[in-house]
PDB file of N, CA and C in Angstrom:
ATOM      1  N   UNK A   1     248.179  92.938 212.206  1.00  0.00           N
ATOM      2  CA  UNK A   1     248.735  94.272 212.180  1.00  0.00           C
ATOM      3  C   UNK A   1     250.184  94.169 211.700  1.00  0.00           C
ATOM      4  N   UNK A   2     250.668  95.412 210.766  1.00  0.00           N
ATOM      5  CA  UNK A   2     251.747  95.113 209.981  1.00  0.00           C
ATOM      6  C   UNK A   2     252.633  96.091 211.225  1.00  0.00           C
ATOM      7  N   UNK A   3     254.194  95.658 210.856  1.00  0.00           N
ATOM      8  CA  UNK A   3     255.159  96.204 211.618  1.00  0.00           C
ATOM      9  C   UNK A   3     255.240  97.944 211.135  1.00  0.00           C
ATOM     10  N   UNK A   4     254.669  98.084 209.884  1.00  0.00           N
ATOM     11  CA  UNK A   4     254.228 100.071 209.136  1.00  0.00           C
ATOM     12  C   UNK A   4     253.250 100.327 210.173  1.00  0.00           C
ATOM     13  N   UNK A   5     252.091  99.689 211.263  1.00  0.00           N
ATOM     14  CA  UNK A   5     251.495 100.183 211.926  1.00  0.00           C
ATOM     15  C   UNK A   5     251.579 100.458 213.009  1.00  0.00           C
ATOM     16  N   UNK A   6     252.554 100.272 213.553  1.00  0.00           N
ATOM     17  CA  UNK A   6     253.319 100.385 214.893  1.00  0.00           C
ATOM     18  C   UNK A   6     253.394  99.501 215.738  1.00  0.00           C
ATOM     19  N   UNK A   7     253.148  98.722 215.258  1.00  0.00           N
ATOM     20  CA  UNK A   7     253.060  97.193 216.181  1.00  0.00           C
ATOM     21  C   UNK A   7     254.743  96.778 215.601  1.00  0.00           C
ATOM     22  N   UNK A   8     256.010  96.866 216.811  1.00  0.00           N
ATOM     23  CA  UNK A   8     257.257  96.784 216.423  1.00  0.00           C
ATOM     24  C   UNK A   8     257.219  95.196 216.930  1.00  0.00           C
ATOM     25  N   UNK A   9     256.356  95.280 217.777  1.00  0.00           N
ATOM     26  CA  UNK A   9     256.417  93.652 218.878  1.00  0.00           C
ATOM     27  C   UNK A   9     256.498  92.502 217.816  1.00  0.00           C
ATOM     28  N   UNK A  10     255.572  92.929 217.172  1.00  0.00           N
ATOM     29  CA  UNK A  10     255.226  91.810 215.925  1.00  0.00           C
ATOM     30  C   UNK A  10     256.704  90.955 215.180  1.00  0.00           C
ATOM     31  N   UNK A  11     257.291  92.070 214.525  1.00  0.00           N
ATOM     32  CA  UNK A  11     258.184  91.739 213.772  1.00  0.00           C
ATOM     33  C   UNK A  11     259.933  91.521 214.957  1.00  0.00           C
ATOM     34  N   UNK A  12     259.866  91.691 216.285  1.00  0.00           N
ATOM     35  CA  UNK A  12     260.653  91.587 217.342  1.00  0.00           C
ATOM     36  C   UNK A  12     260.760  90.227 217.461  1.00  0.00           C
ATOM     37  N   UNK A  13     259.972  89.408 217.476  1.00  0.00           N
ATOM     38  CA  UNK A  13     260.291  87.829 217.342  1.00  0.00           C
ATOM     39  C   UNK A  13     261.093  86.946 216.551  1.00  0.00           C
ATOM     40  N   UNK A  14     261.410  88.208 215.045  1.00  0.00           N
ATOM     41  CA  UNK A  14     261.833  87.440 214.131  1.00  0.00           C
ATOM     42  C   UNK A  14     263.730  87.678 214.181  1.00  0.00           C
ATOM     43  N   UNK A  15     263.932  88.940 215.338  1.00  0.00           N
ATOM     44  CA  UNK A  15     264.976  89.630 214.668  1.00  0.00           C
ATOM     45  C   UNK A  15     266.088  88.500 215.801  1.00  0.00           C
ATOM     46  N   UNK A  16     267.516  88.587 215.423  1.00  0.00           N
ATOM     47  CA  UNK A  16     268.520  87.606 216.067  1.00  0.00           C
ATOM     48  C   UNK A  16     268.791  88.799 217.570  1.00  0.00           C
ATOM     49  N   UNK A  17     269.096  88.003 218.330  1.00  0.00           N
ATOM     50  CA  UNK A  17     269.956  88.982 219.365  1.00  0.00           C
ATOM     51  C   UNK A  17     270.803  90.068 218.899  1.00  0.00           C
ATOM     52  N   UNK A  18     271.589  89.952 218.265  1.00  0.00           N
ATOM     53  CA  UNK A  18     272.873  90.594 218.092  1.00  0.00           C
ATOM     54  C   UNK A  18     272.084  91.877 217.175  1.00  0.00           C
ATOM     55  N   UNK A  19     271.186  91.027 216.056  1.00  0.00           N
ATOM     56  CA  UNK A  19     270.488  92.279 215.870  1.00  0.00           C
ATOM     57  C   UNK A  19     269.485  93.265 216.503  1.00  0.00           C
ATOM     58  N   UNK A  20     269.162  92.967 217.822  1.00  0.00           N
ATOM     59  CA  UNK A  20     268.695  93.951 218.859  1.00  0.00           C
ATOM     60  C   UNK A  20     269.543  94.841 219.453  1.00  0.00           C
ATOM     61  N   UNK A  21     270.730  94.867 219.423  1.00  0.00           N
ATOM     62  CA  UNK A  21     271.381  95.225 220.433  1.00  0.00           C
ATOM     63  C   UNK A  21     271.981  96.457 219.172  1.00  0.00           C
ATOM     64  N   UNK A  22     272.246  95.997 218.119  1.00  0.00           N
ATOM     65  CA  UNK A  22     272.349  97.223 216.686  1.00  0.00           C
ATOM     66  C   UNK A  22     270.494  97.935 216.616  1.00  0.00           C
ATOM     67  N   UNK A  23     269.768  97.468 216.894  1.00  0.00           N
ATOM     68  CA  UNK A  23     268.623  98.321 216.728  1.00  0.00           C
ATOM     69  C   UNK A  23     268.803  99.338 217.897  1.00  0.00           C
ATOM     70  N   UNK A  24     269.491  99.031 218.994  1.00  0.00           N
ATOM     71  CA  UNK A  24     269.056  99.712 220.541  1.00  0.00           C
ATOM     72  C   UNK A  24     269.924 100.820 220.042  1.00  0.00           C
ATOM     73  N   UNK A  25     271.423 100.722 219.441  1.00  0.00           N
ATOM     74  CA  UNK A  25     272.015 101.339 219.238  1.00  0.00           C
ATOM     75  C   UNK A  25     271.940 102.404 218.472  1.00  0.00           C
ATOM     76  N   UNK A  26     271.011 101.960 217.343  1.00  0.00           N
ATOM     77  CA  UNK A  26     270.548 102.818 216.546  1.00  0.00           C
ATOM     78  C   UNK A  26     269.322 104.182 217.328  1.00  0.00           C
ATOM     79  N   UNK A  27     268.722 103.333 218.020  1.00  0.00           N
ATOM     80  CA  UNK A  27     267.830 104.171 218.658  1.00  0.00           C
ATOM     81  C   UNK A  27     268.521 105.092 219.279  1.00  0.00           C
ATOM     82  N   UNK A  28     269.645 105.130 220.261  1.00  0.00           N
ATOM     83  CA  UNK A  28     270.160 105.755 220.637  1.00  0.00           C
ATOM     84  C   UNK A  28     270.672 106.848 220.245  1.00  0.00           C
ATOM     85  N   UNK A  29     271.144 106.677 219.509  1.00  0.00           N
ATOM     86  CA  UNK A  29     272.213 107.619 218.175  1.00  0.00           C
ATOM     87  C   UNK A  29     270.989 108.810 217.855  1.00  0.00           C
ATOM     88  N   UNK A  30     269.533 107.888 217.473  1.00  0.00           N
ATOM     89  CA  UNK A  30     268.633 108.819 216.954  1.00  0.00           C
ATOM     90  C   UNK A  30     267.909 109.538 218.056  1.00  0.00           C
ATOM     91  N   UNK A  31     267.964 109.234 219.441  1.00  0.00           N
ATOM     92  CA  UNK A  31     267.399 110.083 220.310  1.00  0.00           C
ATOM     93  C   UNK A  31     268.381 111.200 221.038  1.00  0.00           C
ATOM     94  N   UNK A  32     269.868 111.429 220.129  1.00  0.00           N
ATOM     95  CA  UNK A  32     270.345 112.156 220.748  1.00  0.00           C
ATOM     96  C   UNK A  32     270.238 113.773 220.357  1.00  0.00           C
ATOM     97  N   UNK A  33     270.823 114.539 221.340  1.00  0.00           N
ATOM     98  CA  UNK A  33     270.326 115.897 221.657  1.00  0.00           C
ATOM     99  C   UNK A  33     271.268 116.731 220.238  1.00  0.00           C
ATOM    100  N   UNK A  34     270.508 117.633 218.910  1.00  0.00           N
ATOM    101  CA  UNK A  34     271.314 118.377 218.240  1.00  0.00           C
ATOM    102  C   UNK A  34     271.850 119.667 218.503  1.00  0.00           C
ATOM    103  N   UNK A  35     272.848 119.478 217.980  1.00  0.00           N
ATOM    104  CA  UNK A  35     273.667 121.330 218.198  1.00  0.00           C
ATOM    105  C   UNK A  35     272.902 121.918 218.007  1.00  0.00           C
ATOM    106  N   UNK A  36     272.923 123.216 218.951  1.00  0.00           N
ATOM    107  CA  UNK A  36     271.929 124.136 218.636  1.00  0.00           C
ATOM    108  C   UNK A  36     272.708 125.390 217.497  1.00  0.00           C
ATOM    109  N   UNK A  37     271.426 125.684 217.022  1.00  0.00           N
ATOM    110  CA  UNK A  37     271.976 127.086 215.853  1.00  0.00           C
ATOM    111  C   UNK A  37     272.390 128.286 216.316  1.00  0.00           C
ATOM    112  N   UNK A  38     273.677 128.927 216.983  1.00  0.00           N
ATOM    113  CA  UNK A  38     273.772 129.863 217.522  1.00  0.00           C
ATOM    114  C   UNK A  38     273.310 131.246 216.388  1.00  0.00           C
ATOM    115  N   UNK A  39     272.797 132.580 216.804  1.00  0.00           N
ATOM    116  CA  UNK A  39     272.585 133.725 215.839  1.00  0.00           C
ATOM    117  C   UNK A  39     273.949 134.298 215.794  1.00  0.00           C
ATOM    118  N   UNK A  40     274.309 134.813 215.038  1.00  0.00           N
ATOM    119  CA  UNK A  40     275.256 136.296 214.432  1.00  0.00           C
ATOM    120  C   UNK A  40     275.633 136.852 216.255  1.00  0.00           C
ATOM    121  N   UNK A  41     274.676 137.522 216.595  1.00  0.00           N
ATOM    122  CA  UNK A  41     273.810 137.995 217.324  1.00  0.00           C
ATOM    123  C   UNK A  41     274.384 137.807 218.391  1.00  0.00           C
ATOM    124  N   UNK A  42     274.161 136.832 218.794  1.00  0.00           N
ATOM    125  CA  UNK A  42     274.205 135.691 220.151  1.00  0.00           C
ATOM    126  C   UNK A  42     275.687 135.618 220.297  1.00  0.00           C
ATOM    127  N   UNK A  43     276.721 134.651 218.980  1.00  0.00           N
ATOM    128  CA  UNK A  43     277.899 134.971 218.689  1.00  0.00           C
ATOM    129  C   UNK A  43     278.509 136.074 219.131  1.00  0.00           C
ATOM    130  N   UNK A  44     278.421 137.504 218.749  1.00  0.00           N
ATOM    131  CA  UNK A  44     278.992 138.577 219.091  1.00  0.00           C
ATOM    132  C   UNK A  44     279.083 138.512 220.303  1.00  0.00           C
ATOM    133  N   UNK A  45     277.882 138.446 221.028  1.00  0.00           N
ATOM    134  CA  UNK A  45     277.273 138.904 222.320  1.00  0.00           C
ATOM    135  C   UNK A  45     278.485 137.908 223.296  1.00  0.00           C
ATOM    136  N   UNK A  46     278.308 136.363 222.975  1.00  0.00           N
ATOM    137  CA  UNK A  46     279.568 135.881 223.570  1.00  0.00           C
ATOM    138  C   UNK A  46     280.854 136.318 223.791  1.00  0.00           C
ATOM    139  N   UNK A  47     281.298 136.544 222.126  1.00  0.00           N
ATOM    140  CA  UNK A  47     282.944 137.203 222.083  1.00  0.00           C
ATOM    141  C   UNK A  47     282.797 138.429 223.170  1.00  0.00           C
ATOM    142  N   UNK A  48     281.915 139.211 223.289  1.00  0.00           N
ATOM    143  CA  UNK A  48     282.403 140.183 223.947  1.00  0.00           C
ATOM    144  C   UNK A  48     282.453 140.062 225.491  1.00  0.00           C
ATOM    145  N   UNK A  49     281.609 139.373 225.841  1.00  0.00           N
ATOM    146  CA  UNK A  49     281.661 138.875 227.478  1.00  0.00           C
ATOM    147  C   UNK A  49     282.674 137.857 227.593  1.00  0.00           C
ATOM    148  N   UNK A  50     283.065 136.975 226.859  1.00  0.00           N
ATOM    149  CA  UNK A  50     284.906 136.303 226.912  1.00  0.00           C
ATOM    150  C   UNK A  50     285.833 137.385 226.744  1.00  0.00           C
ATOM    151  N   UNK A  51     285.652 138.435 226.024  1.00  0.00           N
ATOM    152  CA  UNK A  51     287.258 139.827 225.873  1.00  0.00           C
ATOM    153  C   UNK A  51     287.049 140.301 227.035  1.00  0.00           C
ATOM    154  N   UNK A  52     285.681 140.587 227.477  1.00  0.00           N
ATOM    155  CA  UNK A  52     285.375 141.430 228.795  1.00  0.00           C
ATOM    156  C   UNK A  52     286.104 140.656 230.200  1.00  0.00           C
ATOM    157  N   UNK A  53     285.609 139.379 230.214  1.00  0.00           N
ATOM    158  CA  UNK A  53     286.412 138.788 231.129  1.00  0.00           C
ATOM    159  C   UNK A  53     287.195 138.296 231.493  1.00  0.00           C
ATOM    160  N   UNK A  54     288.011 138.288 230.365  1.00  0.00           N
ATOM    161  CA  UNK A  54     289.264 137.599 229.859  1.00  0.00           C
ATOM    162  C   UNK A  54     290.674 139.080 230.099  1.00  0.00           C
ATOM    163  N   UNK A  55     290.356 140.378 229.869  1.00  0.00           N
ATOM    164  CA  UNK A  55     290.866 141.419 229.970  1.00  0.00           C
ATOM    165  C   UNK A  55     290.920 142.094 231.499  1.00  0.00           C
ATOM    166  N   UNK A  56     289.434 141.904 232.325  1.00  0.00           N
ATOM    167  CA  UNK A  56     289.335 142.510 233.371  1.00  0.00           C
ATOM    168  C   UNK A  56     289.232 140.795 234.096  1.00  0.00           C
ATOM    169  N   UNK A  57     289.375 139.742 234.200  1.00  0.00           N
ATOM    170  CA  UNK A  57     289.945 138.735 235.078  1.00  0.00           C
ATOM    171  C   UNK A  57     288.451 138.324 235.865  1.00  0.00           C
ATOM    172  N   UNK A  58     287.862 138.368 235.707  1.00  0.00           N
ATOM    173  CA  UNK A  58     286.293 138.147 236.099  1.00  0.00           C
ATOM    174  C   UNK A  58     285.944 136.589 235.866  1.00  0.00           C
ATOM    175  N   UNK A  59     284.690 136.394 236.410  1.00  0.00           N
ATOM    176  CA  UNK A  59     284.582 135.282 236.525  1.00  0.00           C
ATOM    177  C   UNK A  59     283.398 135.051 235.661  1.00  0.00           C
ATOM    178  N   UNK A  60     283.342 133.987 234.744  1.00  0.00           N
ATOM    179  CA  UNK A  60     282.313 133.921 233.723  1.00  0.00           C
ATOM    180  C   UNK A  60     281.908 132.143 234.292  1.00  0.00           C
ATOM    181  N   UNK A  61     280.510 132.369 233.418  1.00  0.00           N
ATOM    182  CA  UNK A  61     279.919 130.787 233.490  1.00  0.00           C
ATOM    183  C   UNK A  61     279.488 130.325 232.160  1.00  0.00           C
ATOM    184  N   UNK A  62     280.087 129.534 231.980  1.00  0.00           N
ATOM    185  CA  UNK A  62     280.749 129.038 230.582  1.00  0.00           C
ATOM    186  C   UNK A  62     279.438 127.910 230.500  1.00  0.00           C
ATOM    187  N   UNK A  63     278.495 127.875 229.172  1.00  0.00           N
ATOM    188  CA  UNK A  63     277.661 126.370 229.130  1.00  0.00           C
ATOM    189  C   UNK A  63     278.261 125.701 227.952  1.00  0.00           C
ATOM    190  N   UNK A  64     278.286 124.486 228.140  1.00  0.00           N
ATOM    191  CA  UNK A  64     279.000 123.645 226.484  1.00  0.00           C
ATOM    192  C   UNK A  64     278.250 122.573 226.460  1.00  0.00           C
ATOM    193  N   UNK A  65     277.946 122.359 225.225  1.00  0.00           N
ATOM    194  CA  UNK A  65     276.757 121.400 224.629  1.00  0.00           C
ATOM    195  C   UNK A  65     277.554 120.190 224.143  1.00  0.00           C
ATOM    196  N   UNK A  66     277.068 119.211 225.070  1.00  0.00           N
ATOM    197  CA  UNK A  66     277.633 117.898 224.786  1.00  0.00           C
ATOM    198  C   UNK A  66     275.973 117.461 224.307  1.00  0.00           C
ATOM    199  N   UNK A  67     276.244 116.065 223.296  1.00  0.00           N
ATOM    200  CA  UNK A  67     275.052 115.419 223.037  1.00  0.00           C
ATOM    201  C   UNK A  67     274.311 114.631 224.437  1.00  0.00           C
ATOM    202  N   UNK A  68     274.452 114.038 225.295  1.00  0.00           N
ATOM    203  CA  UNK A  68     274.048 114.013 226.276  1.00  0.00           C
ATOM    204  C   UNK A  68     273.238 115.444 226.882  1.00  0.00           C
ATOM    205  N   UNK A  69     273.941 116.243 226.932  1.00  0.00           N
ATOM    206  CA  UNK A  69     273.342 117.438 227.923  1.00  0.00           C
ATOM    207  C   UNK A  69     274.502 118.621 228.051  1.00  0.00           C
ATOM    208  N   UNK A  70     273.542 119.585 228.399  1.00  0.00           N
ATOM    209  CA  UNK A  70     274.745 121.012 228.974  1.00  0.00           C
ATOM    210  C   UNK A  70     275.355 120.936 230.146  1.00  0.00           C
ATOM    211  N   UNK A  71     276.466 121.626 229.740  1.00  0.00           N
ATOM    212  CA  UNK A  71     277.679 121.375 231.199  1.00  0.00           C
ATOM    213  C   UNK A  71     277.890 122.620 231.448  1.00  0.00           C
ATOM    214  N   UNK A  72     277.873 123.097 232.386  1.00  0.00           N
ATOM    215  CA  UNK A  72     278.087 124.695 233.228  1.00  0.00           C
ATOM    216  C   UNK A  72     279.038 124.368 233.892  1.00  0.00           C
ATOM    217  N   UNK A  73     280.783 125.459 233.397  1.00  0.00           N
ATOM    218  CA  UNK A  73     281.605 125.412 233.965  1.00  0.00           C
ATOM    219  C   UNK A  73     281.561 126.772 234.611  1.00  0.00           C
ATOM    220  N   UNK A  74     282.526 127.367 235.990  1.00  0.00           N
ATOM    221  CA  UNK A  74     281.999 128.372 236.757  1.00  0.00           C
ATOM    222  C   UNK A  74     283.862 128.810 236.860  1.00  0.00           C
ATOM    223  N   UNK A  75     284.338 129.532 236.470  1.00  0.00           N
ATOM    224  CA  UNK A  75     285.619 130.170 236.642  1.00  0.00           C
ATOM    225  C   UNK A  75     285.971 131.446 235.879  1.00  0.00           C
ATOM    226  N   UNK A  76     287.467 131.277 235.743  1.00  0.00           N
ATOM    227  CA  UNK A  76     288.140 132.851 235.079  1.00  0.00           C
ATOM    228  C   UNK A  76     288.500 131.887 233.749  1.00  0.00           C
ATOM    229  N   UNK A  77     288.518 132.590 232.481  1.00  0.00           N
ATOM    230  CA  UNK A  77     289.006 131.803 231.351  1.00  0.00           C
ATOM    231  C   UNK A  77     290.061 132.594 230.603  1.00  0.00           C
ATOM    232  N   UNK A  78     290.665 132.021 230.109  1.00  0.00           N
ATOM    233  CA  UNK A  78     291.791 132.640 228.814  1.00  0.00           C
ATOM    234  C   UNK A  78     291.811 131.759 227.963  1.00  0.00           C
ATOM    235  N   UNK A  79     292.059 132.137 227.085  1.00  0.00           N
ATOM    236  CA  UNK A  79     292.142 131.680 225.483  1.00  0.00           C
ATOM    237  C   UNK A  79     292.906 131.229 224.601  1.00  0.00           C
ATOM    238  N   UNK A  80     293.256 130.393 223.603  1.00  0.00           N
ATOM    239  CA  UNK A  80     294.697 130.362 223.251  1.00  0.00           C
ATOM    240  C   UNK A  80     293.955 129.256 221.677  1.00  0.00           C
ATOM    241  N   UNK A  81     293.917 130.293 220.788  1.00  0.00           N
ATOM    242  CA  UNK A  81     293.410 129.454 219.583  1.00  0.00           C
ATOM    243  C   UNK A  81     292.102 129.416 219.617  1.00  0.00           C
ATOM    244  N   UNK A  82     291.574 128.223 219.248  1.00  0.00           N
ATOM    245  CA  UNK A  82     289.868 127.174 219.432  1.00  0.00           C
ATOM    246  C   UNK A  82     290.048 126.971 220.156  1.00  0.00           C
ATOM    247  N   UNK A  83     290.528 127.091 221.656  1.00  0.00           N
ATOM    248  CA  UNK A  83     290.538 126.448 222.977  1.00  0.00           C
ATOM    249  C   UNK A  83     290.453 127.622 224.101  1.00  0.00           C
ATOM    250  N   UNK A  84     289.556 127.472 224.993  1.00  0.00           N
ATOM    251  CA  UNK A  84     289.324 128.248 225.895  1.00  0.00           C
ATOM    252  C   UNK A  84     290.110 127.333 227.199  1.00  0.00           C
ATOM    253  N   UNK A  85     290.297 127.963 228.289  1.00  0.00           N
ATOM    254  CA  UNK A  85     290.960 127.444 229.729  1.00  0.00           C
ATOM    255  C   UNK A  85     290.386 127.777 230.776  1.00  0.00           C
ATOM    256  N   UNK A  86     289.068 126.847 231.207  1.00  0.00           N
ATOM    257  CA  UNK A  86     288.489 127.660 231.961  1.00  0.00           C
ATOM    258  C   UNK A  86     289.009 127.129 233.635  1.00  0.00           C
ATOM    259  N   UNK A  87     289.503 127.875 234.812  1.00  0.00           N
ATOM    260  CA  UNK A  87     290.208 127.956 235.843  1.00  0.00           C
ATOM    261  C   UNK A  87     288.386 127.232 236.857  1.00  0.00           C
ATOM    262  N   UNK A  88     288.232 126.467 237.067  1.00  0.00           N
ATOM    263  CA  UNK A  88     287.648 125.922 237.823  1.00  0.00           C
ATOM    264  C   UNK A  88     288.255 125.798 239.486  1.00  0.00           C
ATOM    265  N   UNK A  89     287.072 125.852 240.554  1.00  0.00           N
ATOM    266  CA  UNK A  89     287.786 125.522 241.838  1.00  0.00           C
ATOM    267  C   UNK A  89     287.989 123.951 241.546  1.00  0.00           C
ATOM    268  N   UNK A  90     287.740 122.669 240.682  1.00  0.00           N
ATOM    269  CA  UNK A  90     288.186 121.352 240.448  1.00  0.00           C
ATOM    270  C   UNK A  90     289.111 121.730 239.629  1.00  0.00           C
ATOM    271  N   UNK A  91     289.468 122.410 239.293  1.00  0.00           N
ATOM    272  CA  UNK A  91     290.773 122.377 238.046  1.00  0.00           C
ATOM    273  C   UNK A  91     290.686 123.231 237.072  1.00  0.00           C
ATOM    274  N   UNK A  92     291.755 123.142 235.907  1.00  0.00           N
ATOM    275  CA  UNK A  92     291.561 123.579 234.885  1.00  0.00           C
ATOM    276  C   UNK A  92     290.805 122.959 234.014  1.00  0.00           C
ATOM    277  N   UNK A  93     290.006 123.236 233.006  1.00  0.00           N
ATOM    278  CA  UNK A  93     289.164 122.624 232.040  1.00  0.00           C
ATOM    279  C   UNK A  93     289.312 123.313 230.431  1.00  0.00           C
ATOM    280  N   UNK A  94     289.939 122.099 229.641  1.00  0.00           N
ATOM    281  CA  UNK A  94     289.910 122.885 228.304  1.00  0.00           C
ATOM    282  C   UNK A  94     288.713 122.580 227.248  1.00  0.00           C
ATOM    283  N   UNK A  95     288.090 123.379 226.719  1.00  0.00           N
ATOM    284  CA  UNK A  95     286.647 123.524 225.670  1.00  0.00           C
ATOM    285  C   UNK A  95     287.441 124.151 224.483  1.00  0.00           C
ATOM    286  N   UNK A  96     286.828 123.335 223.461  1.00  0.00           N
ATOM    287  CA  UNK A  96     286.901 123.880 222.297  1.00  0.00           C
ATOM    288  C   UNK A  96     285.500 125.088 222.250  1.00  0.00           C
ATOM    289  N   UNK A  97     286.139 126.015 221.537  1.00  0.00           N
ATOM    290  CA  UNK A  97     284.710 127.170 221.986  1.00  0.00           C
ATOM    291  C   UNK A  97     283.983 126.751 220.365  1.00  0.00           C
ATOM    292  N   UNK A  98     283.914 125.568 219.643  1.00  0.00           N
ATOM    293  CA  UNK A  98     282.728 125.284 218.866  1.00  0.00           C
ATOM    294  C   UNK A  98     281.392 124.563 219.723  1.00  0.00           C
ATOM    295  N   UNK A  99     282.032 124.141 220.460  1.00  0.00           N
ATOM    296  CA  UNK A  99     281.190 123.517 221.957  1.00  0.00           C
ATOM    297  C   UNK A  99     280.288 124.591 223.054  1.00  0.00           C
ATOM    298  N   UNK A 100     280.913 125.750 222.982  1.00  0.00           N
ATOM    299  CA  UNK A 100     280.547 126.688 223.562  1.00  0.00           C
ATOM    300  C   UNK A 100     279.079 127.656 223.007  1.00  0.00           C
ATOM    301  N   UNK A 101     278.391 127.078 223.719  1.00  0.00           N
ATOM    302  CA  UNK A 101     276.584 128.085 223.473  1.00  0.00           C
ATOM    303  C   UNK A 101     275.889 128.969 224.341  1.00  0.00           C
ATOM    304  N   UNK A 102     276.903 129.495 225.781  1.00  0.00           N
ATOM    305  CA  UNK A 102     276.199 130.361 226.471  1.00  0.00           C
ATOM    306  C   UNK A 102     277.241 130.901 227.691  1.00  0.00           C
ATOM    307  N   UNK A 103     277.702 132.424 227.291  1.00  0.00           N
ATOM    308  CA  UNK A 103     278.684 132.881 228.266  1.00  0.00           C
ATOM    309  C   UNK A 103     278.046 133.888 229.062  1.00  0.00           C
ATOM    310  N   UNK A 104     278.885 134.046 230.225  1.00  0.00           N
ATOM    311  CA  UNK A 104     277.338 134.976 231.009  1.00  0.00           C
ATOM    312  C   UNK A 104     278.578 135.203 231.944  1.00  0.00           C
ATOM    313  N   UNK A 105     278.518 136.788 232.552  1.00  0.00           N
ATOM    314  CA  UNK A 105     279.449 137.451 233.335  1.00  0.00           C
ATOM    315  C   UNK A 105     278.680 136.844 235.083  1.00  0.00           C
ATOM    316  N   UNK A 106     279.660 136.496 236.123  1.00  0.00           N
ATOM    317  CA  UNK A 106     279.226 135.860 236.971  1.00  0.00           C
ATOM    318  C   UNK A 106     278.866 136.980 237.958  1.00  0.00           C
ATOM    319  N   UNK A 107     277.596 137.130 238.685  1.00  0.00           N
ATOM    320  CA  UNK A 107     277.508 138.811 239.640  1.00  0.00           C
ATOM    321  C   UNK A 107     278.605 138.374 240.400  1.00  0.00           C
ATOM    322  N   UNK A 108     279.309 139.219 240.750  1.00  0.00           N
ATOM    323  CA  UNK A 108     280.112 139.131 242.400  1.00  0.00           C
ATOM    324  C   UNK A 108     279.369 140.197 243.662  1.00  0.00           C
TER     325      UNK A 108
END
């Protein structure tokens, strides 16, 4: 069975250490998570729940897409450029809002 048939084991005997550890790496790289395509739509819908809560002081829940996984920050935010400030009970936290894929007004 050729290494084109999925038999990787086969051709694993031949490769050096150092070159396993660049294959693992590679794998890695290729199993990671892509940006998602935000809509027009979706976009708007954000800006306006950041002016909304950013104007009336409310508390929003901010998601930001790291390649690993989504991070849900939970505070009041203000703005200043490409950078949002979101007021966490751990702290302040700064996001670039190209990172930013899901704003949502928090019920009180």
């Amino acid at each position: 069975m050729n290494i084109r048939d999925g038999n990787i084991f086969e051709a694993m005997r031949l490769v050096l250490p150092e070159h396993r550890a660049l294959m693992a790496q590679i794998q890695r790289e290729r199993m990671k998570r892509k940006r998602p395509m935000l809509t027009e739509e979706r976009l708007e819908e954000m800006q306006y729940v950041l002016s909304e809560a950013i104007r009336e002081g409310r508390i929003v829940r901010v998601t930001m897409f790291t390649p690993e996984r989504d991070v849900v920050l939970v505070g009041r935010v203000s703005a200043r450029g490409r950078e949002l400030r979101v007021r966490t009970a751990a702290g302040v936290h700064i996001v670039d809002v190209r990172d930013v894929v899901g704003v949502e007004m928090e019920r009180s």
